[in-house]
N, C-alpha and C. Protein backbone atom coordinates (compact mmCIF):
# COMPACT_ATOMS: atom_id res chain seq x y z
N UNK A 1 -10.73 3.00 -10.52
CA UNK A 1 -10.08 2.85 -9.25
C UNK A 1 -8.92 1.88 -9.45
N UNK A 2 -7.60 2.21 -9.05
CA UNK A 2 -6.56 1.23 -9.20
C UNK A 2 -6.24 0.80 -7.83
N UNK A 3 -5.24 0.06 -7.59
CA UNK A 3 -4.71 -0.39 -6.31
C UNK A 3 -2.98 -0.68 -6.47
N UNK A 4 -2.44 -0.22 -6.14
CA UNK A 4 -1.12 -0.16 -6.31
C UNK A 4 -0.03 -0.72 -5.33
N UNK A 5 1.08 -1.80 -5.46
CA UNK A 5 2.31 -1.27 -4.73
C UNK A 5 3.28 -0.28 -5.34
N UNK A 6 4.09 -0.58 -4.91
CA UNK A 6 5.30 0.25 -5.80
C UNK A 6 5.98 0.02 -6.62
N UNK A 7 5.69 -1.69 -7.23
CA UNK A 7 6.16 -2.24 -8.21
C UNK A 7 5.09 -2.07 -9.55
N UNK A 8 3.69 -3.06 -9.08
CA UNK A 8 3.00 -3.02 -10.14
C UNK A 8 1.15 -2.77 -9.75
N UNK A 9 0.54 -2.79 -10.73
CA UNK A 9 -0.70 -3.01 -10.35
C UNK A 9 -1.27 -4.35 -9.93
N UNK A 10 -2.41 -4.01 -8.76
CA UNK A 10 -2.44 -4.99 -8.42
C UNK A 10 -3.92 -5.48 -8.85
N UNK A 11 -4.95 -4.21 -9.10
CA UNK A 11 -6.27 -4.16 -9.17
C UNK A 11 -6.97 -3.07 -9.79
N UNK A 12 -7.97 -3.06 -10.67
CA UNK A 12 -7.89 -2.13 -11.25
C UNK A 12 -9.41 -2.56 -11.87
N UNK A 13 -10.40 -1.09 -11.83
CA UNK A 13 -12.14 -1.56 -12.19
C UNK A 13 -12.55 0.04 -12.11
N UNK A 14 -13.50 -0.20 -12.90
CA UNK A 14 -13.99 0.88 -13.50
C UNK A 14 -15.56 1.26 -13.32
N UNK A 15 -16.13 2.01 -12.03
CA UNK A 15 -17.62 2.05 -11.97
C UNK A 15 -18.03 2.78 -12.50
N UNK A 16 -19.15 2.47 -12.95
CA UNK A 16 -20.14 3.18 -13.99
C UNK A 16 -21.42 3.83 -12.72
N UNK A 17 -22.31 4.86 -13.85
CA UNK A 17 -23.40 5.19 -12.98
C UNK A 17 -24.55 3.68 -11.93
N UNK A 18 -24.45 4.43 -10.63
CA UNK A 18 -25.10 3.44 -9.42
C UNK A 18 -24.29 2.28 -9.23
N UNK A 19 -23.10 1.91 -9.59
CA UNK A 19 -22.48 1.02 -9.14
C UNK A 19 -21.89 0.78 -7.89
N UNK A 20 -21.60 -0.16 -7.31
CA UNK A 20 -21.22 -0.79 -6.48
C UNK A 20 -20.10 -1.61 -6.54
N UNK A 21 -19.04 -1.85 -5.31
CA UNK A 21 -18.21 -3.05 -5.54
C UNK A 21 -17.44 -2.99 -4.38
N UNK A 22 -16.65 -4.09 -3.79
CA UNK A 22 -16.13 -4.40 -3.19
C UNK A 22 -14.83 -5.03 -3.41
N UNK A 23 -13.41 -5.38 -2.97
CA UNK A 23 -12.05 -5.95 -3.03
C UNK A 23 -11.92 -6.57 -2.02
N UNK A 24 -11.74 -7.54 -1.43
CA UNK A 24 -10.75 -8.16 -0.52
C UNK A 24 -9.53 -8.55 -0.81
N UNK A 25 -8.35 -8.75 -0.17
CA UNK A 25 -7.28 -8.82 -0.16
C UNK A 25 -6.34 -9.40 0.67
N UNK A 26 -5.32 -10.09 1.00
CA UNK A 26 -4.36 -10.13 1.92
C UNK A 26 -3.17 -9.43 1.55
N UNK A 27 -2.57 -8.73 2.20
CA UNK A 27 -1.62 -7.91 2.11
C UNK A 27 -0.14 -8.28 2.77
N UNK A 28 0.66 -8.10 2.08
CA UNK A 28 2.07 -8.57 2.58
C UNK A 28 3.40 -7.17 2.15
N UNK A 29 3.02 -6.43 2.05
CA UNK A 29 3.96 -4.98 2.23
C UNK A 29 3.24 -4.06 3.16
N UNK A 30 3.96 -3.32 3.53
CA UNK A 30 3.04 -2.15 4.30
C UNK A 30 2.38 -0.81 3.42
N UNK A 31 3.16 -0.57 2.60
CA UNK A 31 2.63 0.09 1.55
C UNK A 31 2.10 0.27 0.16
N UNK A 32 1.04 0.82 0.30
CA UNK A 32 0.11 0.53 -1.27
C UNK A 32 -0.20 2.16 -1.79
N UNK A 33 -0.99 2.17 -2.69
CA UNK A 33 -1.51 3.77 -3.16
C UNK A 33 -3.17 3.38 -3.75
N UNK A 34 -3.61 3.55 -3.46
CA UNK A 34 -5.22 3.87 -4.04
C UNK A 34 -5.48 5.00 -5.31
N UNK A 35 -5.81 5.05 -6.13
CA UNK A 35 -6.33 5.88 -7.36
C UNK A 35 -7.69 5.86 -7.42
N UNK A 36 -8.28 7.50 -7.34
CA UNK A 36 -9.57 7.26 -7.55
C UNK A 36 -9.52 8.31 -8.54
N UNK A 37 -10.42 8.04 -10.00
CA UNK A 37 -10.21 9.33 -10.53
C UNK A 37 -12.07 9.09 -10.88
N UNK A 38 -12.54 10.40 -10.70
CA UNK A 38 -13.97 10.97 -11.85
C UNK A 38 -14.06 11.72 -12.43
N UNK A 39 -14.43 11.31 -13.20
CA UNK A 39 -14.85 12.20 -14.56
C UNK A 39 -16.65 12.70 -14.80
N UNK A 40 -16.72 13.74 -14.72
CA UNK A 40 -18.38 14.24 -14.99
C UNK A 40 -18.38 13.56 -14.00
N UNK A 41 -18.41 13.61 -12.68
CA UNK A 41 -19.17 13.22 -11.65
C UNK A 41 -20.41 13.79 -10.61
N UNK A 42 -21.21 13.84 -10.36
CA UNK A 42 -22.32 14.69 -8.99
C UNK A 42 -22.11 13.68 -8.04
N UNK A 43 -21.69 12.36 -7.93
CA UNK A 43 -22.24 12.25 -6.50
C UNK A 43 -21.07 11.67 -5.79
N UNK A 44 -20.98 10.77 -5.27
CA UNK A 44 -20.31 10.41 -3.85
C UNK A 44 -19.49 8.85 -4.34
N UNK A 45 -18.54 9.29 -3.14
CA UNK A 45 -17.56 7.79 -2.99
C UNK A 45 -17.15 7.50 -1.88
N UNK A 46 -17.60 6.18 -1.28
CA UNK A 46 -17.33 5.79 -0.42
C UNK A 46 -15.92 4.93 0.16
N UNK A 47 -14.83 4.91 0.35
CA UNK A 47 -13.70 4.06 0.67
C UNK A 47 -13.66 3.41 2.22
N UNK A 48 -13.49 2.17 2.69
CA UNK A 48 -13.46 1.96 3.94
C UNK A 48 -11.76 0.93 3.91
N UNK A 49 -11.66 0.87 5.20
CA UNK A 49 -10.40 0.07 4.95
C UNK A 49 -10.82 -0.46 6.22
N UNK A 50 -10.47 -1.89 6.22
CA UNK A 50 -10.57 -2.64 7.55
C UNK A 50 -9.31 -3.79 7.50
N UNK A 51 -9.39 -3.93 9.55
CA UNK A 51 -7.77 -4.64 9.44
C UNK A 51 -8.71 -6.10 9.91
N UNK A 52 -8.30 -7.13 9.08
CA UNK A 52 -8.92 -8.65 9.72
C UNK A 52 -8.30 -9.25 11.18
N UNK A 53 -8.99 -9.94 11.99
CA UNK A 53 -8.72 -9.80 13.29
C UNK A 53 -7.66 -11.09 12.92
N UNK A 54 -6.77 -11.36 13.87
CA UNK A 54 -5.69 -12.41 13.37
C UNK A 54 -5.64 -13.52 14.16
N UNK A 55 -7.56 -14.31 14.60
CA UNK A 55 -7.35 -15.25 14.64
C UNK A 55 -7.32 -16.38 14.09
């Protein structure tokens, strides 16, 4: 899984079988790109995106 602007990488991890993980972030462009790639995969991927409240 990468995390991208349009300049460079910003994040970048690699799950293996039953893994788990999480990113937090603060963000200061409006635009990014997500990469998800699998290989030999059967099961599932979950992505959520949430906006932090701004108090």
């Amino acid at each position: 899984m990468e995390w991208r602007d349009r300049k460079q990488l910003l994040w970048q991890e690699v799950f293996t079988e039953n893994t788990q993980g999480s990113i937090t972030a603060q963000t200061h462009n409006r635009r990014y790109s997500v990469r998800i790639e699998g290989k030999h995969t059967k099961g599932g991927c979950r992505i959520q995106f949430t906006e932090k409240d701004s108090q």
